[in-house]
Protein backbone atom coordinates (compact mmCIF):
# COMPACT_ATOMS: atom_id res chain seq x y z
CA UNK A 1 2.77 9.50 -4.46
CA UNK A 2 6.74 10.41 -3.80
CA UNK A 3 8.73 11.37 -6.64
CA UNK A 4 12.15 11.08 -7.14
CA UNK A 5 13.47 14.48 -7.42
CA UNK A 6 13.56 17.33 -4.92
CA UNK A 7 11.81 20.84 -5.32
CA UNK A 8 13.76 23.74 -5.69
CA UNK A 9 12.62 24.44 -1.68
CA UNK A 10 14.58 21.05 -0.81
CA UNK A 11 10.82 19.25 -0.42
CA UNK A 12 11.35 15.57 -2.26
CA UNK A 13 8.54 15.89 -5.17
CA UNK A 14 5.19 14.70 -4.14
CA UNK A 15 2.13 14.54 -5.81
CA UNK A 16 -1.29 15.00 -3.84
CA UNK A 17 -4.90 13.74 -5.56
CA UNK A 18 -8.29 15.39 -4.13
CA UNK A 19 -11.67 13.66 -5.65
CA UNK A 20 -14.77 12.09 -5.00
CA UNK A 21 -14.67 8.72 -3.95
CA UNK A 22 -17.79 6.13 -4.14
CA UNK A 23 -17.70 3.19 -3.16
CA UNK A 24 -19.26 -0.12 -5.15
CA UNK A 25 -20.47 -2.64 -2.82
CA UNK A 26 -18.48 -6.57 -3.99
CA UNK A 27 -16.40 -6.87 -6.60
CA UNK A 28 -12.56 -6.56 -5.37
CA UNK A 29 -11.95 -10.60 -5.33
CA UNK A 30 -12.68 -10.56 -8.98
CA UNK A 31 -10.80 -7.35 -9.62
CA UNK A 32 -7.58 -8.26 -7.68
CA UNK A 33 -7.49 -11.95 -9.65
CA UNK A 34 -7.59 -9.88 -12.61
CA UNK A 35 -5.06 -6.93 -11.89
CA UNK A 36 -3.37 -10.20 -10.54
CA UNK A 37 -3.14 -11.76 -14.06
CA UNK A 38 -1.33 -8.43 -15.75
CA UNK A 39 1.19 -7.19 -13.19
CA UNK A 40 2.38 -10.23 -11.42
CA UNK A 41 1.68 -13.17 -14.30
CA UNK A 42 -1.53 -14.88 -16.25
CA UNK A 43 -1.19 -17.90 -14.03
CA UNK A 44 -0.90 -16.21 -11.08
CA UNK A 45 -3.69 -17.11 -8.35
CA UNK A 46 -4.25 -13.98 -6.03
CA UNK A 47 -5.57 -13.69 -3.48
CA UNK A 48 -5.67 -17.36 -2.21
CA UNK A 49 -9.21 -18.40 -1.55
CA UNK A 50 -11.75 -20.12 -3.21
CA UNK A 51 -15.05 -18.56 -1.19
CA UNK A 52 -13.63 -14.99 -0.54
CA UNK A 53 -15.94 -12.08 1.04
CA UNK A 54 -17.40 -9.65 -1.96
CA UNK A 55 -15.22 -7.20 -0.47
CA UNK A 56 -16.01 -3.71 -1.82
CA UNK A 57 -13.88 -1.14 -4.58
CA UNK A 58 -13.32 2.64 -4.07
CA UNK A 59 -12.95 4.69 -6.91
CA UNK A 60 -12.40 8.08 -6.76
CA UNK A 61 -13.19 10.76 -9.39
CA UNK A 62 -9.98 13.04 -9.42
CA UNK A 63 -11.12 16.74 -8.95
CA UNK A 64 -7.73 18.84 -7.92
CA UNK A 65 -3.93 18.12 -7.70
CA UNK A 66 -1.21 19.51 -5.64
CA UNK A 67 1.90 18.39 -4.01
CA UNK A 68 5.56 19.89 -4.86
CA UNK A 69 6.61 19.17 -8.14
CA UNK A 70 6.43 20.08 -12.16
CA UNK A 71 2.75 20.21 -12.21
CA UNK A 72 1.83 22.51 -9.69
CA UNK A 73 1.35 26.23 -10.51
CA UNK A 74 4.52 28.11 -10.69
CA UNK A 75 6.70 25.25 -11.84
């Protein structure tokens, strides 16, 4: 993820997640219609399709952050 403002070392900010992803097996049709609904409108029909694949979701369990920025140590 860039950031908007620029290290004191001239990098632009930047922010770096490490986890532990798993992945769930069907489920991302139903998931994008709903993240859909709340960021682009309730009658918003996304993605177009009636008889989609399942698809599959990756989540991933944050476990360390780095980059350039605020949050890292020394900052």
């Amino acid at each position: 993820m860039l950031g908007l403002g620029l290290h004191p070392i001239g990098l632009r900010e930047y922010l770096v997640v490490c986890g532990t992803p798993r992945i769930e097996e069907g489920g991302a049709f139903e998931l994008l219609r709903r993240l859909a609904g709340v960021h682009i409108g309730p009658d918003t029909t996304f993605p177009p399709g009636q008889d989609p694949p399942p698809g599959s979701i990756t989540r991933v369990t944050p476990v360390g952050l780095g980059g350039a920025g605020p949050w890292t140590r020394g900052e």
